[in-house]
Protein backbone atom coordinates (compact mmCIF):
# COMPACT_ATOMS: atom_id res chain seq x y z
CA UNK A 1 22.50 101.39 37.41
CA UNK A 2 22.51 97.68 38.97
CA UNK A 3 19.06 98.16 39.27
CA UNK A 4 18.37 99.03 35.99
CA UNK A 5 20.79 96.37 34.60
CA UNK A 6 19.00 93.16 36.39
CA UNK A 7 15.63 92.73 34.37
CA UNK A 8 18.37 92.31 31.06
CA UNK A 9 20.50 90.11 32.95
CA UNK A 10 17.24 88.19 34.00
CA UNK A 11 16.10 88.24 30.56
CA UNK A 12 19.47 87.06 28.85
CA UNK A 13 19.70 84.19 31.27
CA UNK A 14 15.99 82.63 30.83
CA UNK A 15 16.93 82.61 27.05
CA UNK A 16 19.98 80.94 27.56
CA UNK A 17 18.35 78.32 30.01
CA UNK A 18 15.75 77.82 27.03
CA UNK A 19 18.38 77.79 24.40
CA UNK A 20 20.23 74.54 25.93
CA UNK A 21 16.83 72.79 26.49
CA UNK A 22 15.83 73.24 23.01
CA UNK A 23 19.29 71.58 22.41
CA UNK A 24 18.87 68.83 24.89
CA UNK A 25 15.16 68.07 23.27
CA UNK A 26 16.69 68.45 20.12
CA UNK A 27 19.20 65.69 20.48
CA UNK A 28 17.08 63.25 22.12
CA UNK A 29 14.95 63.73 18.94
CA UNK A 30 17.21 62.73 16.99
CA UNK A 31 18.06 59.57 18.92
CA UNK A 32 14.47 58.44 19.01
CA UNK A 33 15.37 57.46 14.90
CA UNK A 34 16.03 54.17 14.55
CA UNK A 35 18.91 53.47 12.86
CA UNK A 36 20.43 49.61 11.44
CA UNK A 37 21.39 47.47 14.93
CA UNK A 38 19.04 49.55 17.26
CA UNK A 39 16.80 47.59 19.11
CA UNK A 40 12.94 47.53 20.40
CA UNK A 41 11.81 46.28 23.24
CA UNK A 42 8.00 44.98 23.41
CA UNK A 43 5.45 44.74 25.45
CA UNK A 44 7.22 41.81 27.95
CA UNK A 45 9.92 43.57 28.41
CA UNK A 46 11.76 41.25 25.77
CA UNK A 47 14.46 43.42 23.56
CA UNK A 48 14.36 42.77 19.58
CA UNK A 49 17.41 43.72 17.41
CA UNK A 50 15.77 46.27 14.32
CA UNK A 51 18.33 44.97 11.25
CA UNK A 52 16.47 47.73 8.77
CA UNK A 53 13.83 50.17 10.95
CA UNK A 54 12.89 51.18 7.53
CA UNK A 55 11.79 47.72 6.69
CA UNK A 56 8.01 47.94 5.78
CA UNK A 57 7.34 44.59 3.74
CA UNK A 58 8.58 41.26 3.11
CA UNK A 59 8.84 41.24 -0.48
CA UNK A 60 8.04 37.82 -2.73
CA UNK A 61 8.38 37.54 -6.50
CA UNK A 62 7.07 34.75 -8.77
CA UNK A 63 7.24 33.67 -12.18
CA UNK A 64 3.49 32.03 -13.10
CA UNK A 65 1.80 30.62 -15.93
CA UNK A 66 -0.48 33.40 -16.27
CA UNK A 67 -1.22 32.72 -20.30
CA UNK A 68 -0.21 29.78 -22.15
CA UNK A 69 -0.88 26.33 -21.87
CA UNK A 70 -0.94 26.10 -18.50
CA UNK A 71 -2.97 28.87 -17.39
CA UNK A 72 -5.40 26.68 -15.65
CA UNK A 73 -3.15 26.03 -12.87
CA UNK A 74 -2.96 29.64 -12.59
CA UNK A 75 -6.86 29.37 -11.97
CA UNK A 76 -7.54 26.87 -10.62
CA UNK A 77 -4.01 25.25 -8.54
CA UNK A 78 -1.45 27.22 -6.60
CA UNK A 79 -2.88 30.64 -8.18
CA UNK A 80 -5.70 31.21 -6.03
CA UNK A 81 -3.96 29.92 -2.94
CA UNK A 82 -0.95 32.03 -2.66
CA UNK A 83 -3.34 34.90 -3.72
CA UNK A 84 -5.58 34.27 -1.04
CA UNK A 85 -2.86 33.74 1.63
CA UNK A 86 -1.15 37.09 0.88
CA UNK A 87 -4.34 38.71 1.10
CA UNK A 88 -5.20 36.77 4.55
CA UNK A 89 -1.45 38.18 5.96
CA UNK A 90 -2.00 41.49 5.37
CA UNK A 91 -5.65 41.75 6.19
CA UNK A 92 -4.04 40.32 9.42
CA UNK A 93 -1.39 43.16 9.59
CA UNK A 94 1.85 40.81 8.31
CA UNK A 95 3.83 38.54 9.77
CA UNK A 96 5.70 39.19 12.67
CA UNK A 97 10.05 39.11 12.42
CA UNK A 98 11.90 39.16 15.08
CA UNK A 99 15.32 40.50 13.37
CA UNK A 100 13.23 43.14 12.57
CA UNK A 101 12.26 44.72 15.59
CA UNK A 102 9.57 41.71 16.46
CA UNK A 103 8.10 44.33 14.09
CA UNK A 104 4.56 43.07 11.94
CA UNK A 105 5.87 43.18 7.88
CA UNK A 106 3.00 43.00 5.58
CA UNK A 107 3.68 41.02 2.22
CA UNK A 108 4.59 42.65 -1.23
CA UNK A 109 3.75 40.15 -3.84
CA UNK A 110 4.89 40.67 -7.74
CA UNK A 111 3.82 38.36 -10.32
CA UNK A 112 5.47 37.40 -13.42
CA UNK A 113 3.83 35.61 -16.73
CA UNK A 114 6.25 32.45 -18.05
CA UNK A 115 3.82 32.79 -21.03
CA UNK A 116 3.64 28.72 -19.87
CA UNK A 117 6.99 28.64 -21.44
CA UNK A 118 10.04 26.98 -19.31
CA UNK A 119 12.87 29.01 -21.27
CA UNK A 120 11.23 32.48 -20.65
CA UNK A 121 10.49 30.55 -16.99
CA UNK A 122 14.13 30.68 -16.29
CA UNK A 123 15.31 34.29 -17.46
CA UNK A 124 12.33 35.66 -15.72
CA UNK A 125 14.13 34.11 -12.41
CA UNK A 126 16.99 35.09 -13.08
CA UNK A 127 16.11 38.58 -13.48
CA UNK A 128 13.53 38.76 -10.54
CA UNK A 129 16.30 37.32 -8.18
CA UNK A 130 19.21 39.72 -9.36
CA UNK A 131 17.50 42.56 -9.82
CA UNK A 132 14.69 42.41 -7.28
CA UNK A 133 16.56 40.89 -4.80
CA UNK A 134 13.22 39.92 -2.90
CA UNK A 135 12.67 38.21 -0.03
CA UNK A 136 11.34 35.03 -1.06
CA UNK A 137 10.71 33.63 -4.61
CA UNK A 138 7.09 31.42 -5.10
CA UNK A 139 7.25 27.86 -6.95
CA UNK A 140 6.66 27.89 -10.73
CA UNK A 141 4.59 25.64 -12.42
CA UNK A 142 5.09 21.89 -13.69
CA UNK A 143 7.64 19.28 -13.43
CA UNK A 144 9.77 20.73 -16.12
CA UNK A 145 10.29 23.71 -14.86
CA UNK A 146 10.35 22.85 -10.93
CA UNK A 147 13.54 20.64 -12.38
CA UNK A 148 14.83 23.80 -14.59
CA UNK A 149 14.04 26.21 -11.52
CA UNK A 150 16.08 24.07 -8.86
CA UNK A 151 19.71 25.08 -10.04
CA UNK A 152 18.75 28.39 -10.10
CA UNK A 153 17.30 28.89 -7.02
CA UNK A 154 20.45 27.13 -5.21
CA UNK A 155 22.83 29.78 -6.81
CA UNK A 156 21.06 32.63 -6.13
CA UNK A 157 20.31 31.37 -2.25
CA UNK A 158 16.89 31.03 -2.54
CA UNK A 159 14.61 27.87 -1.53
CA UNK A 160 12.14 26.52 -3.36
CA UNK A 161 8.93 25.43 -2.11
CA UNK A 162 7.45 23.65 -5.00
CA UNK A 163 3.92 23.55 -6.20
CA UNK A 164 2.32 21.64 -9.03
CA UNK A 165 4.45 19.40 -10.37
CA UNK A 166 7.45 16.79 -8.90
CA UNK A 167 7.14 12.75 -9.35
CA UNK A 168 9.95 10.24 -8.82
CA UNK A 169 12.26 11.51 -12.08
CA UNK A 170 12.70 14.54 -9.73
CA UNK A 171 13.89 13.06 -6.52
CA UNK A 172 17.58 12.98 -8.28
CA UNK A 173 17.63 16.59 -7.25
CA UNK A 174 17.13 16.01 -3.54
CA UNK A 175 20.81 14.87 -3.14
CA UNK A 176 22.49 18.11 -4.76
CA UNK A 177 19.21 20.73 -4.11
CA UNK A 178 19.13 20.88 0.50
CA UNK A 179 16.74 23.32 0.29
CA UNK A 180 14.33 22.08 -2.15
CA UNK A 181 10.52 21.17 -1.35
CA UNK A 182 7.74 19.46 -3.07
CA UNK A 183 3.98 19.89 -1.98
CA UNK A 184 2.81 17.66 -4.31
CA UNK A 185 0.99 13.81 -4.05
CA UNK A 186 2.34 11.85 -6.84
CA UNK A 187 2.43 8.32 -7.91
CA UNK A 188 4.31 6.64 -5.23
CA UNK A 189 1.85 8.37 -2.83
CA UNK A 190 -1.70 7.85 -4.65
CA UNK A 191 -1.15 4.41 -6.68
CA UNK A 192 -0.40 2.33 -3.75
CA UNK A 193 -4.18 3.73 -2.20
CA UNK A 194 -5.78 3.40 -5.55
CA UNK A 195 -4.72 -0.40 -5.47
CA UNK A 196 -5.67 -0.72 -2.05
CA UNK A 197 -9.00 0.91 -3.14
CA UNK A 198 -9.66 -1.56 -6.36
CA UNK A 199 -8.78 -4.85 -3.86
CA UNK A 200 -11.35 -3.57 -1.09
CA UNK A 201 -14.16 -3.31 -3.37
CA UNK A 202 -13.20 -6.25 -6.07
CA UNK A 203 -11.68 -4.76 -8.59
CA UNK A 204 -9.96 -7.82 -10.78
CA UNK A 205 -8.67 -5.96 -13.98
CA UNK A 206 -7.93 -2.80 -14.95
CA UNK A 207 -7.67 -0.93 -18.33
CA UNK A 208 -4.57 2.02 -18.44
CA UNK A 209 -4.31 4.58 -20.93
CA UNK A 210 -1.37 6.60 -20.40
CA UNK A 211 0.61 9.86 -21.65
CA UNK A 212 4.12 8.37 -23.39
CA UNK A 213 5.78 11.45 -21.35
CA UNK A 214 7.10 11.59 -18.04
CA UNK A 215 4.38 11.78 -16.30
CA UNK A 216 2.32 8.76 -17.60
CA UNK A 217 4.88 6.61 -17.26
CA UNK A 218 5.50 7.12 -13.67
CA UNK A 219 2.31 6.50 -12.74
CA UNK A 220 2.05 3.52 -15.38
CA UNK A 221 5.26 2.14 -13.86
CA UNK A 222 4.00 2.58 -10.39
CA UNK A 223 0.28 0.81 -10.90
CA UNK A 224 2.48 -2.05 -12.66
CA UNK A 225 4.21 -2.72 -9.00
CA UNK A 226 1.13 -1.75 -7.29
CA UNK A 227 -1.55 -3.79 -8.72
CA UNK A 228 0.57 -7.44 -9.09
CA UNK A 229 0.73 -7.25 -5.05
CA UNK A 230 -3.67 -8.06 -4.96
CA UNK A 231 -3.28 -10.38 -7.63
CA UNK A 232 -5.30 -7.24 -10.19
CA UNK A 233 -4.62 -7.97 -13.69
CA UNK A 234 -3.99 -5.00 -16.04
CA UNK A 235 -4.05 -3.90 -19.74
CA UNK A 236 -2.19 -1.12 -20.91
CA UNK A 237 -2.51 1.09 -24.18
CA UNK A 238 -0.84 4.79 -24.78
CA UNK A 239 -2.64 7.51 -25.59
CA UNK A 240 -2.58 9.37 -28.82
CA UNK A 241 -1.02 12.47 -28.70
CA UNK A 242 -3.90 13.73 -30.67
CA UNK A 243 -6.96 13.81 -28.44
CA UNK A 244 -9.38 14.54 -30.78
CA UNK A 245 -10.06 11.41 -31.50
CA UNK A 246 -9.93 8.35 -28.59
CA UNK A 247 -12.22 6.10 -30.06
CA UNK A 248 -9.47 3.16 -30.79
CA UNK A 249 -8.40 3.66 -26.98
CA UNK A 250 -12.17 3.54 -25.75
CA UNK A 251 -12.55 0.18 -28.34
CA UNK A 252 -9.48 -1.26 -26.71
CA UNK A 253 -11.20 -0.82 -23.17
CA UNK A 254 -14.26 -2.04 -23.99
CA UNK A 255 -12.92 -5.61 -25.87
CA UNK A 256 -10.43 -5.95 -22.77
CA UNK A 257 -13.27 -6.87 -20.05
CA UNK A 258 -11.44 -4.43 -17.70
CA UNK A 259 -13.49 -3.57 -14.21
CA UNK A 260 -11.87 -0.30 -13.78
CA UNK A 261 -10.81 2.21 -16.40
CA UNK A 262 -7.83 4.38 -15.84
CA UNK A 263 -6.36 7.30 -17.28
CA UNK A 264 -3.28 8.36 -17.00
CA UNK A 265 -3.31 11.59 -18.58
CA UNK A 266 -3.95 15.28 -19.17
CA UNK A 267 -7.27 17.37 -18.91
CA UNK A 268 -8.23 17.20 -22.74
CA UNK A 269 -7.38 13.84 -22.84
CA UNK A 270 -9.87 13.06 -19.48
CA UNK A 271 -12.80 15.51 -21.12
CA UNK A 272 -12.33 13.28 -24.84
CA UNK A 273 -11.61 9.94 -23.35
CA UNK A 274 -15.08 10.81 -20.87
CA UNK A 275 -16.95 12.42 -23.53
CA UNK A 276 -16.46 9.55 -26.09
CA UNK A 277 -16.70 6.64 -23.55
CA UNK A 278 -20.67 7.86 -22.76
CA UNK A 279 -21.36 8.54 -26.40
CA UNK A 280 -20.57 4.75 -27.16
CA UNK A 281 -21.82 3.44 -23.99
CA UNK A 282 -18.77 2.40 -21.88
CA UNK A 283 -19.66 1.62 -18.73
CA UNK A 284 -16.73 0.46 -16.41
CA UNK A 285 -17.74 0.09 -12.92
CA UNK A 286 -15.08 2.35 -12.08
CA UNK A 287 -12.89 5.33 -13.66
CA UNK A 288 -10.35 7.16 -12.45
CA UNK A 289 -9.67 10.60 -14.16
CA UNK A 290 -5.78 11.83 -13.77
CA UNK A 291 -4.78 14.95 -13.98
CA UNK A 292 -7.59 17.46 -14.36
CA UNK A 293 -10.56 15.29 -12.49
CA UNK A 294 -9.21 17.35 -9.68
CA UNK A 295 -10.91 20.27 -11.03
CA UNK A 296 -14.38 20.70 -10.42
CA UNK A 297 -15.17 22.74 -13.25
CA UNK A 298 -13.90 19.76 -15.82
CA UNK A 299 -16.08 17.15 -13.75
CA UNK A 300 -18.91 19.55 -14.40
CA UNK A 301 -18.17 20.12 -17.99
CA UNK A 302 -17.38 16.45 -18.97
CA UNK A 303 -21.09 16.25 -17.49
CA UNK A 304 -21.44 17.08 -13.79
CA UNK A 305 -24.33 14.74 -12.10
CA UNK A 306 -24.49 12.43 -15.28
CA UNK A 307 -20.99 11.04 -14.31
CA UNK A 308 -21.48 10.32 -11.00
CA UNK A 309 -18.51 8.18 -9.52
CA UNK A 310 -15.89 9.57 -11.13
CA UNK A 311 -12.77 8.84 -9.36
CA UNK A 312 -9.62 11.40 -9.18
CA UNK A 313 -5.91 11.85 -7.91
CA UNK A 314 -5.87 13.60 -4.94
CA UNK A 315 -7.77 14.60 -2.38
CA UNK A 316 -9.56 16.32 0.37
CA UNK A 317 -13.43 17.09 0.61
CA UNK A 318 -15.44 19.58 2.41
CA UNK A 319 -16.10 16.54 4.78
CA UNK A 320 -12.44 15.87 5.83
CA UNK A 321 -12.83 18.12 9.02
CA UNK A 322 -14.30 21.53 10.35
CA UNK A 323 -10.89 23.00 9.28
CA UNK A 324 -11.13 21.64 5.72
CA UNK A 325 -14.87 22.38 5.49
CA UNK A 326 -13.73 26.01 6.76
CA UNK A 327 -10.89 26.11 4.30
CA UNK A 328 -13.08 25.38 1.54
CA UNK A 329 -15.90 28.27 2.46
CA UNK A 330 -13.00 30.82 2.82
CA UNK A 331 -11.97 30.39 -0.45
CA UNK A 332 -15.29 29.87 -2.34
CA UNK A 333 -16.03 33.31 -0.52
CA UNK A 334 -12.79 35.09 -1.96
CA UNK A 335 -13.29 33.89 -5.56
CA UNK A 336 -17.25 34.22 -5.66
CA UNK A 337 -16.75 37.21 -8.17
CA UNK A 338 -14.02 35.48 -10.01
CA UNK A 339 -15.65 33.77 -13.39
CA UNK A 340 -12.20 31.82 -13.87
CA UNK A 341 -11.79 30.24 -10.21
CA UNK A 342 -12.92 26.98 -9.56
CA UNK A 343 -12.82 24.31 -6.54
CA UNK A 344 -9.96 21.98 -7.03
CA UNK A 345 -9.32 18.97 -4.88
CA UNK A 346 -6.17 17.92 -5.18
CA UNK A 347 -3.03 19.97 -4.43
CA UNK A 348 -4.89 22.90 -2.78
CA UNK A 349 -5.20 22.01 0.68
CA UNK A 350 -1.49 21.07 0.86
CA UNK A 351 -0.12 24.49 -1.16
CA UNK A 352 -1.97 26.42 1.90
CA UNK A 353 -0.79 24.82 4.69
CA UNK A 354 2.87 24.80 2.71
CA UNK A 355 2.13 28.62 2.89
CA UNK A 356 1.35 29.10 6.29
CA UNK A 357 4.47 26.19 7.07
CA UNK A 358 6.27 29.25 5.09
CA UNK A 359 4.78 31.53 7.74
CA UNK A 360 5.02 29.71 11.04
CA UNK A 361 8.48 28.80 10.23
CA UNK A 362 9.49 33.04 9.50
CA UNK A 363 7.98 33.40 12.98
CA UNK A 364 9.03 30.79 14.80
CA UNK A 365 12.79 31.73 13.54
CA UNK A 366 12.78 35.21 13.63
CA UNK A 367 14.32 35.29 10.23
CA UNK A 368 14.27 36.02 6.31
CA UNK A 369 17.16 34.02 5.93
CA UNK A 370 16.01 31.00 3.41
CA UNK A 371 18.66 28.84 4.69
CA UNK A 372 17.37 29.48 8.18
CA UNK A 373 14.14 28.73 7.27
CA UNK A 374 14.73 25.85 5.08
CA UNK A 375 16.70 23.95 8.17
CA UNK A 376 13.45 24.82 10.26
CA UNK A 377 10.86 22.61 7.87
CA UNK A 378 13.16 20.16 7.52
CA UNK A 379 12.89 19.14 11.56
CA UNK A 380 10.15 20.13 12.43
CA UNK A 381 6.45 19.14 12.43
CA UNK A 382 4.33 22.43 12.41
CA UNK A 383 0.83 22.71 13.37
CA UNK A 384 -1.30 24.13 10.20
CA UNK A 385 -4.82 25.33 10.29
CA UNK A 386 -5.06 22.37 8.07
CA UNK A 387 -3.42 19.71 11.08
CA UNK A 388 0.29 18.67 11.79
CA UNK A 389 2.62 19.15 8.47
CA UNK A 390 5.81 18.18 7.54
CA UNK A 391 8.46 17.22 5.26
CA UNK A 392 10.46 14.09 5.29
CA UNK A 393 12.87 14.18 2.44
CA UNK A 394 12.03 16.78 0.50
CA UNK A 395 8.19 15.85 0.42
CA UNK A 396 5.57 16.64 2.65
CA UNK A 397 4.47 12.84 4.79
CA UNK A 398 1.52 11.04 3.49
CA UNK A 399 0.01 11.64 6.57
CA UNK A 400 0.42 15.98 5.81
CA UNK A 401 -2.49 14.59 3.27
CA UNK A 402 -5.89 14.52 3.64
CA UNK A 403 -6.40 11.35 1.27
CA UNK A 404 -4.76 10.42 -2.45
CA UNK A 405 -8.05 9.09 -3.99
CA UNK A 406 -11.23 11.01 -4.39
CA UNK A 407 -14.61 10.28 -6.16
CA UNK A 408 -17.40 12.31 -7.15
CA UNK A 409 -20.16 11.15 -5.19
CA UNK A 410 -23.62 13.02 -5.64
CA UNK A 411 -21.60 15.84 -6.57
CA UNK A 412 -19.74 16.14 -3.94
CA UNK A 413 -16.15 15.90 -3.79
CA UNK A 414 -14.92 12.35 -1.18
CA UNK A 415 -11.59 10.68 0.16
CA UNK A 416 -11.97 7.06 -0.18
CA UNK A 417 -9.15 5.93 0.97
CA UNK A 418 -8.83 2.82 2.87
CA UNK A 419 -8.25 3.94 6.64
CA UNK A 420 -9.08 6.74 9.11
CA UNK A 421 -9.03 9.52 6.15
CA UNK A 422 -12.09 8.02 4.30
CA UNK A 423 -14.77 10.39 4.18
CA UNK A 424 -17.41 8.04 1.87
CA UNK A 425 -17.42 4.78 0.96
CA UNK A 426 -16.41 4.32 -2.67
CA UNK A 427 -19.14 4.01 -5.23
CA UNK A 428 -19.16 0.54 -6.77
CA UNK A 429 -19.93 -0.07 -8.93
CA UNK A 430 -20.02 3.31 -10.34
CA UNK A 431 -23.83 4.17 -11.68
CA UNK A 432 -24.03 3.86 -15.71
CA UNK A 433 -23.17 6.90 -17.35
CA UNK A 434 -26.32 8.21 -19.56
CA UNK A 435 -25.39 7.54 -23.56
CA UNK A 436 -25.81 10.51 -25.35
């Protein structure tokens, strides 16, 4: 009978022996899931905590201009750069966080449309932010509503990088806003090169036309400090509101003498005021286009090689250094099959290193924490694709810059600043625009 009895008593104890295995293996199973406050350890050796294991992106949300009156921006401005630089990240495999594991989180971007409209602006961030909840919030676009936005990304903990937009009526917010940015050259920045500019090459008068808004008066206001200090006279006149018809402002300019013409204003304005200056033969031996001159496409639809020497706020060029000349292939490349982009040559350079500031500083903290991150750029200089970067109260240094004056020159985009960041020595006098 024992005999008989010991192949069952064999058999009952292998399955038991396999039975508590299966449970051992079962269990350690289950405590290879990662669970909130687990760690990982990489390849050094070095342990990361894991806040969320289930963590896959690093959400952003913005609230763009994408119809409206200021679609162009859209197109042309901070549009195409944050577009790109998502793109770039992910193509990359994300960003690496080190409360997360040290774990590579790839970017989920939603856009909404403002409809250009600084009221719908501000209930579309109010409703991303409380009902996303994302990560990180983009700039919108303009003055107005970078100074509407502010408030609202304080309360809801968020900082705000800025794009286009900021001037000198917006430092006020710098005081009550700590983690507020601007990426933006403005008057204070640009005019005091521009006056530097007109003295070096013997400029003695110069004829303003100006936007009665916030914007032309700040840089009015700053070229009537600027100018007095080289002993450059200057004649001022406002622009009509209605740009249809400049003709009294180009009259003005012509019966003043002026050797420079400068204008203070808004794309449509720049296209008429251009437009009508070569039709009645206006010939300054230098003009400065504000806001829009920036844009390729309007220098080559106000009449490309037939205004030659066209001066603009800005600026970097192609020929500011292999990185710039490599920045500006990459994203000519991107957009080829894009019929709305266009090069830009203004606030572009400095919106992509701001992102990749954005990105260094994630890294370099280990954090999603805005707070966090917004006490990292304000001490630190960070090494951009683009050169050093950084921001010294609430504005990215002169020196984060490329240049603040460019000028068409044989179609190609130039700094002429006076110094080390001069890529071409100005044209002047200008060539004479062709009449029409």
């Amino acid at each position: 009978m024992l005999k008989k009895s010991l192949p069952k008593l064999a058999l009952a104890f292998l399955l038991a022996v396999i039975l508590i295995l299966g449970l051992f293996t079962g269990c350690s199973k289950d405590n290879d899931a990662k669970t909130p406050g687990d760690t990982t350890t990489d390849q050094s050796g070095e342990v990361y905590p894991d806040k969320d294991p289930s963590k896959k992106t690093i959400t952003i949300t913005a609230v763009r201009p994408l119809s409206g009156q200021n679609v162009s921006f859209e197109y042309y401005n901070f549009g195409p750069i944050y577009r790109m630089w998502v793109d770039e990240v992910n193509k990359a495999g994300g960003i690496r966080v080190k409360e997360y594991g040290n774990r590579l989180l790839t970017i989920d971007l939603k856009i909404y449309d403002d409809t250009s409209d600084v009221g719908v602006m501000t209930d579309l961030l109010i409703k991303t932010m409380t009902q996303d909840k994302p990560d990180f919030v983009l700039s919108p676009c303009s003055t107005a509503a970078l100074q509407a936005a502010a408030p609202i990304f304080n309360q809801y903990g968020y900082m705000l990088i800025g794009a286009e937009g900021g001037g000198t009526d917006t430092r006020p917010l710098y005081d009550k806003y700590p983690d507020l940015f601007f990426t933006t050259s403005f008057a204070s920045h640009q005019i005091p090169k521009l006056a530097e500019i007109f003295n070096e090459v013997g400029v003695k008068k110069v004829f303003i036309t100006y936007m009665q808004d916030a914007h032309g008066l700040e840089y009015l206001e700053v070229a009537k400090e600027e100018l007095p200090k080289y002993n450059i006279e200057y004649v001022e006149a406002a622009a009509p509101w209605d740009f249809s018809d400049v003709t009294p402002i180009i009259t003005q300019a012509m019966d003043s003498g002026a050797d420079a013409f400068v204008a203070f204003v808004y794309p449509p304005w720049n296209t008429s005021l251009i437009s009508t200056g070569i039709s009645m033969g206006y010939n300054p031996k230098a003009w400065l286009c504000g806001p829009g001159g920036s844009q390729q496409a309007l220098y080559e639809s106000a009449g490309g090689e037939a205004i030659n020497g066209m001066m603009f706020e800005g600026a970097w060029s192609v020929n500011s250094g292999p990185a710039f000349a490599d920045f500006a292939k990459r994203i000519e490349e991107y957009y080829a099959d894009d019929p709305n982009w266009s090069k830009e040559w203004w606030g572009t350079a400095g919106y992509y290193g701001a992102m990749e500031m954005l990105q260094i500083a994630i890294e370099e903290t280990g954090t999603l924490d805005n707070h966090v991150i917004a006490e990292y750029l304000r001490n630190n200089e960070i090494q951009t694709s683009l050169g050093p970067m950084k921001f010294e109260n609430h504005e990215l240094t002169v020196d984060s810059w490329a240049g603040m004056i460019g000028q068409y020159i044989d179609g190609v985009a130039e700094v002429i600043d006076v110094g080390t960041k001069r890529t071409h020595d100005p044209l002047y006098p200008k060539p004479d625009w062709p009449a029409k």
